[in-house]
Protein backbone atom coordinates (compact mmCIF):
# COMPACT_ATOMS: atom_id res chain seq x y z
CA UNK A 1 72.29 83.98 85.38
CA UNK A 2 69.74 82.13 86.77
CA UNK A 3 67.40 84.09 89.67
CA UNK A 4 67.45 82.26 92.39
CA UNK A 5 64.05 80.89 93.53
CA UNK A 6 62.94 79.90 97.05
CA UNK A 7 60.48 77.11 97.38
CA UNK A 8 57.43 77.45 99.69
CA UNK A 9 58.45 76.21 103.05
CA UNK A 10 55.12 74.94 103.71
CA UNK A 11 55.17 72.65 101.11
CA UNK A 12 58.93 71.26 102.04
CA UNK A 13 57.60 70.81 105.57
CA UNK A 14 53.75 69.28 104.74
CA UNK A 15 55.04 66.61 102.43
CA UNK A 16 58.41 65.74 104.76
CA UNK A 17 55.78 65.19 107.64
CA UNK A 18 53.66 63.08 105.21
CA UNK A 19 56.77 61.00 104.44
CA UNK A 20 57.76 60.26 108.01
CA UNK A 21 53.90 59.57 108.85
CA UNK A 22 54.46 56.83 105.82
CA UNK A 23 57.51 55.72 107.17
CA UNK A 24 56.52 54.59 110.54
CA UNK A 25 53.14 53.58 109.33
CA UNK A 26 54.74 50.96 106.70
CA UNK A 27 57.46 50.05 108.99
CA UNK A 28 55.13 48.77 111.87
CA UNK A 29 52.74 46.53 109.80
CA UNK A 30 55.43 45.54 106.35
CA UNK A 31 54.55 42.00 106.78
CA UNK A 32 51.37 41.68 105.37
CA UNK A 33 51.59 45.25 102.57
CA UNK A 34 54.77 44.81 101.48
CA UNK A 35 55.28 43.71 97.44
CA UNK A 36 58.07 41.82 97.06
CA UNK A 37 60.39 42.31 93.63
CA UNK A 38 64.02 41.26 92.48
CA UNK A 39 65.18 44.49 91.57
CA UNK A 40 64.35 47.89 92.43
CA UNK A 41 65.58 51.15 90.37
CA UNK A 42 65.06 54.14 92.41
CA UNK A 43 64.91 56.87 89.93
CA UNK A 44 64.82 56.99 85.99
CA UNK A 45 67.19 59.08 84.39
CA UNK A 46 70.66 58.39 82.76
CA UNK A 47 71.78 55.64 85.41
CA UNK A 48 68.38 54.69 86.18
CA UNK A 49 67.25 54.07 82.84
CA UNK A 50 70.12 51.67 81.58
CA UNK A 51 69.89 49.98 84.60
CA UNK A 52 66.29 49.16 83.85
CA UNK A 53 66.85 48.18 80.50
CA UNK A 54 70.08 46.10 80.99
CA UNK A 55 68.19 43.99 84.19
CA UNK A 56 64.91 43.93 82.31
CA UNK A 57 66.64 41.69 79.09
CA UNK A 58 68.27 39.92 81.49
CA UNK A 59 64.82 38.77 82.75
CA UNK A 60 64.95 40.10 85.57
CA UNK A 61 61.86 41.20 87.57
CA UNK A 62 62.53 45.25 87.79
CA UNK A 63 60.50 48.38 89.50
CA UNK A 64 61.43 51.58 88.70
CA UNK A 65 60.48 53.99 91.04
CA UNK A 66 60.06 57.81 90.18
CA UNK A 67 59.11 60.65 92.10
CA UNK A 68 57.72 62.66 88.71
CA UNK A 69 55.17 61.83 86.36
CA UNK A 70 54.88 60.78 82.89
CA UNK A 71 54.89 63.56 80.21
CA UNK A 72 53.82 62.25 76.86
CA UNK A 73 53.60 64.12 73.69
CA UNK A 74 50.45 65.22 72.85
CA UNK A 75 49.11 65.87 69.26
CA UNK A 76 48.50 69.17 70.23
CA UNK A 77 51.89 70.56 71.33
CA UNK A 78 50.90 71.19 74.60
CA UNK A 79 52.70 68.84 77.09
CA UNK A 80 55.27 71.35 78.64
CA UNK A 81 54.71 74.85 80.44
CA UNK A 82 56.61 77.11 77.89
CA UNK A 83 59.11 79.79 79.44
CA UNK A 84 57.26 82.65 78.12
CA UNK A 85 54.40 81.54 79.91
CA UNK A 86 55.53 79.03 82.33
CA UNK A 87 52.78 77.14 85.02
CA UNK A 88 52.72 74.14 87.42
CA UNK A 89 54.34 72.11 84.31
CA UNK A 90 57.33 74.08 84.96
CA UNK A 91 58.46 73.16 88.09
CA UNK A 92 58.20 70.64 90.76
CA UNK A 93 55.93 71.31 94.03
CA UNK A 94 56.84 75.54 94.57
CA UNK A 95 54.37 78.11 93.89
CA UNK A 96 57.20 80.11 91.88
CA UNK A 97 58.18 79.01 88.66
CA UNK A 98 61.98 77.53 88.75
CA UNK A 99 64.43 79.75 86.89
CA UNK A 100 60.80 81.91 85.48
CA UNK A 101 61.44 85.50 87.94
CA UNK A 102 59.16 84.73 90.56
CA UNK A 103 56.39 83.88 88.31
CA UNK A 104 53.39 83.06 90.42
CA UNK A 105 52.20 79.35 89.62
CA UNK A 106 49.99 76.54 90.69
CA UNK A 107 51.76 74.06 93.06
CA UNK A 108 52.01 70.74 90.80
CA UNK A 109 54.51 68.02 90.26
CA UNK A 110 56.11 69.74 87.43
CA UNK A 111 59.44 68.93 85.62
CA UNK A 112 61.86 71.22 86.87
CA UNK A 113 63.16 71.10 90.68
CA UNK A 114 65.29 73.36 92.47
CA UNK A 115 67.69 72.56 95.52
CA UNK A 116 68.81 75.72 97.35
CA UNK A 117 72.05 75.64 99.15
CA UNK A 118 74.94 77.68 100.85
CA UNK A 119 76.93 78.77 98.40
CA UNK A 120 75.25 76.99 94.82
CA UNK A 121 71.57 76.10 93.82
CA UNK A 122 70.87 73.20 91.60
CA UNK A 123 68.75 72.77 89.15
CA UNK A 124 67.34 68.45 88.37
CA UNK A 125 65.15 67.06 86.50
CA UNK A 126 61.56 65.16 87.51
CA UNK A 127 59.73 63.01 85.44
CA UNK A 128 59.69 59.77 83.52
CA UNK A 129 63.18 59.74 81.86
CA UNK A 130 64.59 62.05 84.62
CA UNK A 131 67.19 64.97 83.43
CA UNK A 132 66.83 64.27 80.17
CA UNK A 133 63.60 65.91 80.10
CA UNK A 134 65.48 69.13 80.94
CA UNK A 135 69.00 68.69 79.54
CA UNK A 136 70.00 70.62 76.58
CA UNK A 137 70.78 67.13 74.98
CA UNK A 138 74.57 67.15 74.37
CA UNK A 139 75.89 64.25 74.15
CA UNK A 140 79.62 64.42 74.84
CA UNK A 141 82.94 62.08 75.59
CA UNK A 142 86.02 63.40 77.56
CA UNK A 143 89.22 62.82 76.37
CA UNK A 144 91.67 60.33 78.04
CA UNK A 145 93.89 63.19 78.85
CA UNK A 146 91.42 64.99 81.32
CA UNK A 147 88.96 61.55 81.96
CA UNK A 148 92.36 60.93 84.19
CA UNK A 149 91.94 64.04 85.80
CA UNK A 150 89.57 62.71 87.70
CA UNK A 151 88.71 59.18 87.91
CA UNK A 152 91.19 56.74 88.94
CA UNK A 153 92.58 54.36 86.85
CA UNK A 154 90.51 51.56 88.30
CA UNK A 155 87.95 52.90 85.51
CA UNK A 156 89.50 51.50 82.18
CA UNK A 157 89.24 54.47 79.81
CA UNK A 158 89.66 52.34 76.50
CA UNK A 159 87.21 50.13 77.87
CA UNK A 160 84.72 53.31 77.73
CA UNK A 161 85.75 54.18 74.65
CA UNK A 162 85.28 51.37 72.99
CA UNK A 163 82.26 49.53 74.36
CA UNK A 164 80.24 51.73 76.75
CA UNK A 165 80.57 55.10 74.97
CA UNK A 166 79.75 53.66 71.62
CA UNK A 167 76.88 51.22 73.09
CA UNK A 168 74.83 54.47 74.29
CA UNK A 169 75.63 56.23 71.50
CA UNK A 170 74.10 53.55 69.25
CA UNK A 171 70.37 54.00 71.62
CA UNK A 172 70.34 57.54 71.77
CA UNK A 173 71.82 58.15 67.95
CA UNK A 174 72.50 61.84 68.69
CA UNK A 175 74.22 64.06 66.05
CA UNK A 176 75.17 67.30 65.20
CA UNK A 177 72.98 70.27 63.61
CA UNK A 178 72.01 69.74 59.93
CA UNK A 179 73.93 72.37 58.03
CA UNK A 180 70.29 73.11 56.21
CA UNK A 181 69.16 73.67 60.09
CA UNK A 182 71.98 75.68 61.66
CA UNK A 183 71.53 78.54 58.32
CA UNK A 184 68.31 79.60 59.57
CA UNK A 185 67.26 82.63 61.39
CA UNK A 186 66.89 80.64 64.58
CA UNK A 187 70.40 79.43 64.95
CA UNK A 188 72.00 82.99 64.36
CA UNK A 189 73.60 83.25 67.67
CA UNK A 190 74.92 79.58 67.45
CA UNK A 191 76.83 80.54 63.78
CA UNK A 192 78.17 84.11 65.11
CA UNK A 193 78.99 81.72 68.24
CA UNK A 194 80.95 79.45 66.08
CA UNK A 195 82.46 82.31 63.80
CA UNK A 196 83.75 84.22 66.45
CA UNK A 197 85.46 80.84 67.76
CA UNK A 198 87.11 80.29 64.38
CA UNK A 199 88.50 83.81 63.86
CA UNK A 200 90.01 83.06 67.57
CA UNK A 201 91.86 79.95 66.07
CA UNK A 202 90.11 78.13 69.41
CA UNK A 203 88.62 74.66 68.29
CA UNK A 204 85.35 74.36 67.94
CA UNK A 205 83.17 71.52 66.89
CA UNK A 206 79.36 71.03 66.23
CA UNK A 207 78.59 68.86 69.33
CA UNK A 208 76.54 65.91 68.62
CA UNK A 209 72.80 66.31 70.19
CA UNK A 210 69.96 63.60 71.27
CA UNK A 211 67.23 65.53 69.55
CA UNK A 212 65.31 64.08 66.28
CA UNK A 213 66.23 66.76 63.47
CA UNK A 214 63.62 66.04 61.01
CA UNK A 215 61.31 66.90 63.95
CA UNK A 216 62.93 70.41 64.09
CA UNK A 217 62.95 70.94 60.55
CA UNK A 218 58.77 70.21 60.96
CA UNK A 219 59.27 73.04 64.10
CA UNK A 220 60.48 75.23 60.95
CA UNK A 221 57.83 74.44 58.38
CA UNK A 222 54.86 74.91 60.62
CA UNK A 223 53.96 71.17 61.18
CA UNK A 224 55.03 70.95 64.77
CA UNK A 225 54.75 73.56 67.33
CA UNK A 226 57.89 75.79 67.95
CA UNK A 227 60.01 74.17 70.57
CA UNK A 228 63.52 74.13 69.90
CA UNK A 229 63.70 76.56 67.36
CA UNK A 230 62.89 79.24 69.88
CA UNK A 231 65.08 77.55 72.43
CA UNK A 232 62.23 75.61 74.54
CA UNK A 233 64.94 73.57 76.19
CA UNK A 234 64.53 73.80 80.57
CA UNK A 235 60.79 72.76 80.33
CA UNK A 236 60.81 70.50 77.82
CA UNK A 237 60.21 70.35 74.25
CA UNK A 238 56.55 70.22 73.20
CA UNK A 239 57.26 69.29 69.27
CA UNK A 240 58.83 65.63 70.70
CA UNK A 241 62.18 66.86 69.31
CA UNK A 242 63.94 66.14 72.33
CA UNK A 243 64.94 62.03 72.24
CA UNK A 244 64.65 61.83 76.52
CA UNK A 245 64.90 58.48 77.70
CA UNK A 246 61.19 57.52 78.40
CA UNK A 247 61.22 56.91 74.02
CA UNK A 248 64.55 54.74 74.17
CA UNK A 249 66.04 53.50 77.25
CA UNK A 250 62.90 53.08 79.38
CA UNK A 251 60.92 52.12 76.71
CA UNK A 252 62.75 49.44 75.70
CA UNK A 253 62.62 47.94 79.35
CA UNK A 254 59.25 48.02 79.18
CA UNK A 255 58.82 46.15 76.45
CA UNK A 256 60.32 43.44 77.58
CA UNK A 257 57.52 42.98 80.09
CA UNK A 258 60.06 42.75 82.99
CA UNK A 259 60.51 46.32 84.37
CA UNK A 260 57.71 48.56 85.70
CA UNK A 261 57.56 52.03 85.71
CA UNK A 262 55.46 53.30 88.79
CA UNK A 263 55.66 57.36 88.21
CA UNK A 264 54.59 59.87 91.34
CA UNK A 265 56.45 57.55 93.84
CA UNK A 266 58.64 59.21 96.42
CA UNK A 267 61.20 57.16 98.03
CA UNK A 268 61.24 58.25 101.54
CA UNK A 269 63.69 55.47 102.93
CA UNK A 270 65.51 52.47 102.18
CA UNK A 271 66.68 49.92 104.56
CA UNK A 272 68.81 46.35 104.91
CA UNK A 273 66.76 43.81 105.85
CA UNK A 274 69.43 41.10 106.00
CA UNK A 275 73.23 41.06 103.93
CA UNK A 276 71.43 40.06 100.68
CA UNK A 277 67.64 42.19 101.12
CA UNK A 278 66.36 45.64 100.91
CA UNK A 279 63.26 47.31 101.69
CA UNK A 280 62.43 50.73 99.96
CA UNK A 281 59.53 52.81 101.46
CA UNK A 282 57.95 55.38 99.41
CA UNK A 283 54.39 57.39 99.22
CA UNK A 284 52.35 57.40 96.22
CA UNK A 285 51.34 61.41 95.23
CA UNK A 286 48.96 63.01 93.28
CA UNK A 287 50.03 65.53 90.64
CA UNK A 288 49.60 68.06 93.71
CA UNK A 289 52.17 66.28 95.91
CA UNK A 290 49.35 64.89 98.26
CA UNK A 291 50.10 61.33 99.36
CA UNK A 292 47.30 59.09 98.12
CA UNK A 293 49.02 56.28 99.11
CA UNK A 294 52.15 54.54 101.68
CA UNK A 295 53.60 51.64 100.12
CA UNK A 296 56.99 49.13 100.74
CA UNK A 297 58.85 46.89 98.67
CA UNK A 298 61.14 44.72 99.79
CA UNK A 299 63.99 43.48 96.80
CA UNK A 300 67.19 41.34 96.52
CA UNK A 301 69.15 44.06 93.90
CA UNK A 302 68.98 47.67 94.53
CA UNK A 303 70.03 50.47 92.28
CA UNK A 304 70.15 54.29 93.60
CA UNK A 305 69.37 56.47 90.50
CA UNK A 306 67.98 59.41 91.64
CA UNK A 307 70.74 61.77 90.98
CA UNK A 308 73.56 63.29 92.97
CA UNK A 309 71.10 64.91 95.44
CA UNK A 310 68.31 62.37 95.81
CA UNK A 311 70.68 59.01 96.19
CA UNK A 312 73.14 61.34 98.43
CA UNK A 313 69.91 62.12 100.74
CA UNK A 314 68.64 58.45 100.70
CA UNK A 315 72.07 57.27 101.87
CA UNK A 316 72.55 59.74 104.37
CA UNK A 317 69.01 59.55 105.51
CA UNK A 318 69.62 55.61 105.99
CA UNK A 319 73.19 56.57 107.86
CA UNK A 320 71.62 58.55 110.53
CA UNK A 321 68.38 56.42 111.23
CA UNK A 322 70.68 53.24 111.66
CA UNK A 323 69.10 51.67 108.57
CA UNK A 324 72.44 51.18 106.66
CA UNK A 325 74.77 50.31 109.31
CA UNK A 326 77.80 49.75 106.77
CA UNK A 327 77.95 52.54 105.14
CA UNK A 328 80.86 54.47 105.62
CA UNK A 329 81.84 58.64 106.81
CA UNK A 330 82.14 59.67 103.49
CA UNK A 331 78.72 59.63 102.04
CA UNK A 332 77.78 62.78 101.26
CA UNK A 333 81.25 64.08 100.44
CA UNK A 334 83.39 64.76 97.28
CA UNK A 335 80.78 66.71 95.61
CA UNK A 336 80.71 69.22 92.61
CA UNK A 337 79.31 71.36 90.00
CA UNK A 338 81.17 70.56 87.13
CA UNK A 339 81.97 73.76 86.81
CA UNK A 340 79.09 75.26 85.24
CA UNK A 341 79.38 79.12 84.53
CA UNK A 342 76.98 81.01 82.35
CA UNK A 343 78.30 84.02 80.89
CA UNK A 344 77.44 86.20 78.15
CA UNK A 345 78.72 87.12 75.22
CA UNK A 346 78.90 90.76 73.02
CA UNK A 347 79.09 90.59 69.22
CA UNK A 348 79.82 93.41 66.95
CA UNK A 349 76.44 92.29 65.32
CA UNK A 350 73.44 94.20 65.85
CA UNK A 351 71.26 90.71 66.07
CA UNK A 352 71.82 87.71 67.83
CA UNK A 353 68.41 85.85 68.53
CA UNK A 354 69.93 84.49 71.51
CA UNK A 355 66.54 83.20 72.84
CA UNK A 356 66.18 81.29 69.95
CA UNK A 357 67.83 78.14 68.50
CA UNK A 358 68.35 75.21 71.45
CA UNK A 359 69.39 72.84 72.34
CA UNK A 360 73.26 73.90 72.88
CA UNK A 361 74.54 72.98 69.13
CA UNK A 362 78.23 73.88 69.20
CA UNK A 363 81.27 74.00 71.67
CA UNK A 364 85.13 74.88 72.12
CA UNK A 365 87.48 72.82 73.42
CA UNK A 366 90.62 74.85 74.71
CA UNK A 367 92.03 72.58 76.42
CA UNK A 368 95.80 74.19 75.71
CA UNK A 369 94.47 76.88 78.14
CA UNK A 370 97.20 77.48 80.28
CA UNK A 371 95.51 77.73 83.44
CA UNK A 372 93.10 75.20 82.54
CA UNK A 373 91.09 73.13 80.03
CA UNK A 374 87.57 74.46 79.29
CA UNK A 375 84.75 73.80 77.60
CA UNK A 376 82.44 76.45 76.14
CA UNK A 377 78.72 75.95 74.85
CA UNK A 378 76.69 78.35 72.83
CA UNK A 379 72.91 77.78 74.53
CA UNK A 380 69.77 79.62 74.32
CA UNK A 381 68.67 81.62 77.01
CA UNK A 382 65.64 83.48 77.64
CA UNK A 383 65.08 87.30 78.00
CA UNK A 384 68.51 88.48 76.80
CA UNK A 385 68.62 91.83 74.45
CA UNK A 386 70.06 91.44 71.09
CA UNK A 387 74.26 91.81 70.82
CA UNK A 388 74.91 89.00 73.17
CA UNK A 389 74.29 85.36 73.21
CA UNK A 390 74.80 83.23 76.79
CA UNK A 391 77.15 80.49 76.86
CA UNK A 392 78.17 77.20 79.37
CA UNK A 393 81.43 76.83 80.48
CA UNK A 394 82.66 73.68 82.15
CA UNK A 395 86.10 72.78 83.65
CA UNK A 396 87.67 70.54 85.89
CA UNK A 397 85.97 71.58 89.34
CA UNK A 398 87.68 69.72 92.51
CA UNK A 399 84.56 68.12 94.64
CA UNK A 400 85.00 70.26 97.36
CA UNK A 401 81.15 70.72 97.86
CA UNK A 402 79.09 68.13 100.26
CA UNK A 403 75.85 66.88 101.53
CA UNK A 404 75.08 67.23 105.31
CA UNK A 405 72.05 65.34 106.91
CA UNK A 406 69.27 67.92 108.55
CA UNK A 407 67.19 65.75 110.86
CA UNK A 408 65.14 68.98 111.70
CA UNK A 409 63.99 68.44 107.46
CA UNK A 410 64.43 64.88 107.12
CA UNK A 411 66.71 66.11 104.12
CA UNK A 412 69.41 67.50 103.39
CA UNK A 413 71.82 70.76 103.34
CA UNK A 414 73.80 71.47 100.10
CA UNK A 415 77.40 73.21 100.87
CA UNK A 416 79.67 74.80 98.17
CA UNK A 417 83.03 76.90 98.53
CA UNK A 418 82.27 79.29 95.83
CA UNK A 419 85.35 81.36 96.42
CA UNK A 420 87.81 78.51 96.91
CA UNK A 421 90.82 78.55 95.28
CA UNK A 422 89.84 75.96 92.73
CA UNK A 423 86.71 77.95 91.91
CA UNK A 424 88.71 81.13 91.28
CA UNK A 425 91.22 79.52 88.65
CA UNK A 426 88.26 78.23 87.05
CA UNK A 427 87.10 81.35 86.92
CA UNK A 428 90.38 82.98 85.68
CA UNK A 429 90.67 79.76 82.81
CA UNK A 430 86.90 81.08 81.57
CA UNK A 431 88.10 84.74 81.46
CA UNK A 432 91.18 83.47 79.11
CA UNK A 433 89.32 81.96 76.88
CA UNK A 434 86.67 84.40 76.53
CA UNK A 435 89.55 86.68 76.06
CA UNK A 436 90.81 85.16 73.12
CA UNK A 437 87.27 85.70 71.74
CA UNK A 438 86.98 88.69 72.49
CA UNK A 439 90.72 90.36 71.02
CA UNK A 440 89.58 87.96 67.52
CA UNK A 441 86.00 89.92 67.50
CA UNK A 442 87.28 93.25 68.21
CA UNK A 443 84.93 93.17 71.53
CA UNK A 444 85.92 95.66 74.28
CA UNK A 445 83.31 94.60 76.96
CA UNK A 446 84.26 92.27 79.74
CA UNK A 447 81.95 89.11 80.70
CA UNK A 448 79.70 88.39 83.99
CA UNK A 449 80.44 84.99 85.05
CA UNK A 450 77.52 83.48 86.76
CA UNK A 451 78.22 80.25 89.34
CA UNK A 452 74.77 80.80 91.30
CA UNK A 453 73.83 77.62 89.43
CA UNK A 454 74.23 74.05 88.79
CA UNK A 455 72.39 71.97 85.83
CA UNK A 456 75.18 69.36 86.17
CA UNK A 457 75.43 68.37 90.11
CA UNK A 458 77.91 64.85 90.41
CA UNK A 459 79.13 63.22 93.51
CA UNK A 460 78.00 62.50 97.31
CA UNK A 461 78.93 58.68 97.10
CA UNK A 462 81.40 58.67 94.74
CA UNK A 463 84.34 55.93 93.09
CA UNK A 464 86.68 55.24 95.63
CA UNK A 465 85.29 56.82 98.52
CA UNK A 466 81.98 55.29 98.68
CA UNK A 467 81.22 52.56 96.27
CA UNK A 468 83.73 50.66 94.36
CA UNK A 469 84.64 51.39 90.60
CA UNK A 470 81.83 49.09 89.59
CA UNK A 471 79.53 51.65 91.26
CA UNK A 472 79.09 48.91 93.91
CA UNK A 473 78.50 50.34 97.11
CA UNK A 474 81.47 49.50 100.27
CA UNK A 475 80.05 46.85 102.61
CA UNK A 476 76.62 45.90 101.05
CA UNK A 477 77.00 43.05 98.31
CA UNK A 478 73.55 44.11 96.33
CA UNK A 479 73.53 47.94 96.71
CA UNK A 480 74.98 50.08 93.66
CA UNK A 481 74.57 53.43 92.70
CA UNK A 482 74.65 54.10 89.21
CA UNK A 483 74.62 57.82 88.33
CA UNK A 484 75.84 60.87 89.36
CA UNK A 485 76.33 60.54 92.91
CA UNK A 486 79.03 58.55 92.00
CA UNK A 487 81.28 60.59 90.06
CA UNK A 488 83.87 63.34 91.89
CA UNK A 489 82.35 66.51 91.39
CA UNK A 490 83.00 66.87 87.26
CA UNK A 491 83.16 64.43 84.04
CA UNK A 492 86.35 66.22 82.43
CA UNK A 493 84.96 69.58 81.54
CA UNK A 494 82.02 67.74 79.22
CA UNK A 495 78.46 67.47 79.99
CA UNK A 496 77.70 64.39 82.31
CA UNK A 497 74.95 62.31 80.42
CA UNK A 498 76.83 59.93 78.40
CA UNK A 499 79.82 59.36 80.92
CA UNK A 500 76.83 58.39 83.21
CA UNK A 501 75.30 56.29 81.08
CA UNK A 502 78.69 54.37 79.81
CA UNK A 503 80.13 53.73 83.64
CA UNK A 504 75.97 52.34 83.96
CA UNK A 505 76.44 49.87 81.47
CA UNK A 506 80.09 49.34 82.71
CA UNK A 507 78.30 48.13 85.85
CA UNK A 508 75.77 46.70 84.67
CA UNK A 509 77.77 43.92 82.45
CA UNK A 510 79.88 43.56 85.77
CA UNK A 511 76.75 43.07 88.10
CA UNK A 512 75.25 40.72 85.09
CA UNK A 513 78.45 38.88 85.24
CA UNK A 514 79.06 37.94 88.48
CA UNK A 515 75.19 37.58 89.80
């Protein structure tokens, strides 16, 4: 349901020329401007960030860099663009507002980014603490059953679930919605949401969420500005509700007084300098995306966090320009959605709030579906009329997508078979089970399924095919990448944060192990 949105070309093309300017102007004179480091982190969301942390208390010298800046929570309540009135906060470098209808904005370095591509458009994170700025904050585990669907058995499943899954769990202490929480007006579409699900006999479950409750109940009593409560969720949350991982994760590296964050950095390339070295080039920006600065590192460990688009482009990027020699044909391949469908949902009720009430609070699991398993989320959307709510639906998507290098762009091009076969008994699993709630509720209408749209994009250099199944990368003995560029185009019909963050720490006890 999401409008597509076209970024200003000009832009794309001013600040690619900028970063091949830095490139060759680094590259010709590194010997005496280049900052050496031990480890570099190239991006700071799920993979980044525990990759930061876990080097950090193992004293090791760490940089983080990140293309976005630092959003703090202000007193005031007014650190995010809001979607009624969305700016330059909203999204990152276009003169439209991201997923806004064409709303006119100032061009700034905001937290929302699109990537347009043939067949799907993504939408990422950008910012200190990466797509958990943006997520709608569910924190959820696949089951063994379908975690098998798609990750070979390399990846130890009871290993997951009983260290990794647990040990991010116990950092980002998500939970489900307070019962005293979910009764209010502001949650009404979540509760018909989960009625309707129970008079299906489909399971449902409250899904456990990284937001701070007792900041949402202040959201209700007037003491904090309305963010969640009125489903403030794409932009960020201006009340602090949302726990993103610049107040855990990253903030716990810090502390240690071993990492570095160094927001408004663009990576532009990264190169071997011998079997055991690295050197990352990036350009420093201003919150307009003017370079203010070229800059090169050179480090022993490098970690490619910057999401299944970014580290996919870096890669290829470094493939075509000679720069990783060893890498092999299938970067950029194996790539995916997981799945993601918004549709909406009638009710027999006259009122819904569905723009109200975020982030996504409860899900079914109908995994007996008999032409496949699915997972449905309740989530607040904006401009919808009252009767309907919108929902996410996830499933087991094959990585059929991929990542071509554009040497015209110095980027990338974004491919997806929308009509495949796959994609089509997706879509027919989604009708089922919307079916069943349907018949249960007495509804009559049908559903528009919407695939225009990514929020969870996974794979490009994925297990197996690309790096090993400790998220090292074939041929390079110090290269890893550690989020999800590395996972086959779906995490097993659940949202992709905490299986990110639990095959992270997986590598990261491996890496600490054998360094």
């Amino acid at each position: 349901m999401f409008r597509v949105i076209n970024r200003r070309q000009f832009i794309q093309t001013s600040l690619l020329a900028s970063a091949s300017i830095g490139v060759s102007a680094i590259s010709a004179s590194a010997s005496n401007k280049e900052n050496n480091v031990e480890a570099i982190v190239i991006g700071s969301g799920f993979g980044g960030a525990v990759a930061a942390l876990r080097l950090a208390q193992a004293g090791i010298e760490t940089i983080v860099l990140e293309r976005g800046r630092r959003w703090l929570i202000t007193d005031a309540g007014d650190t995010f663009s809001t979607g009624a009135k969305p700016d330059g906060r909203s999204s990152w470098l276009s003169s439209t507002a991201v997923a806004s209808n064409n709303v006119p904005i100032d061009v700034y370095t905001g937290v929302l980014d699109i990537k347009v591509g043939d067949g799907i458009n993504v939408l990422r994170g950008a910012g200190v603490g990466g797509g958990s700025l943006v997520y709608n904050a569910v924190i959820y585990q696949p089951t063994r059953e379908n975690f098998y669907k798609v990750f070979p058995r390399s990846i130890n499943y009871e290993e997951l679930d009983s260290t990794y899954y647990p040990r991010v769990r116990s950092i980002l202490k998500p939970s489900p919605i307070p019962d005293d929480i979910l009764q209010t007006k502001y949650y009404l579409a979540a509760r018909t949401f989960l009625e309707q699900a129970a008079k299906a006999n489909l399971k449902v479950n409250k899904l456990d969420i990284n937001v701070d409750w007792d900041i949402v109940r202040q959201e209700i009593t007037g003491q904090k500005v309305p963010s969640a409560i009125v489903g403030e969720v794409l932009y960020g949350m201006n009340s602090g509700a949302k726990n993103s991982l610049d107040k855990n994760y990253l903030s716990m590296a810090e502390a240690t007084g071993k990492a570095k964050i160094l927001p408004l950095h663009v990576v532009t390339e990264i190169e071997e300098l011998n079997q055991r070295r690295f050197r990352v080039v990036c350009n420093q920006i201003n919150e307009q995306g003017t370079v203010i600065a070229q800059k090169s590192f050179t480090c022993r460990y490098l970690f490619l966090a910057a999401g299944s688009i970014g580290t996919t482009e870096l890669l290829l990027r470094a493939k075509y320009n000679g720069k990783l020699r060893r890498l092999n044909n299938n970067v950029g391949m194996n790539w995916g959605t997981n799945g993601d469908s918004i549709l909406l949902v009638a009710t027999n009720s006259g009122q819904t709030n569905p723009t109200q009430g975020g982030p996504a609070v409860g899900g079914i699991e109908d995994f007996d579906n008999p032409i496949a398993p699915v997972v449905i989320e309740q989530i607040p959307f904006s401009s919808l009329p009252e009767g309907v709510y919108a929902t996410l639906a996830q499933g087991i998507t094959l990585p059929e997508g991929k990542l071509t290098y554009n040497a015209k762009t110095n980027s990338t091009d974004l491919f997806w078979p929308k009509n495949s076969a796959n994609n089509q008994k997706l879509t027919q699993a989604y009708q089922a089970t919307y079916q069943k709630l349907n018949q249960a509720s007495g509804i009559t209408n049908s559903q528009t399924l919407d695939f225009s749209t990514s929020v969870h994009p996974l794979g490009g250099a994925t297990v197996g095919s690309v790096c090993n199944s400790y998220m090292k990368v074939k041929g390079y003995a110090n290269l890893f990448v550690v989020d999800g560029a590395f996972i086959p185009g779906s995490t097993a019909c659940v949202n992709p944060s905490l299986t990110i963050a639990a095959l992270a720490e997986r590598c990261m006890d491996n890496f600490l192990e054998e360094k």
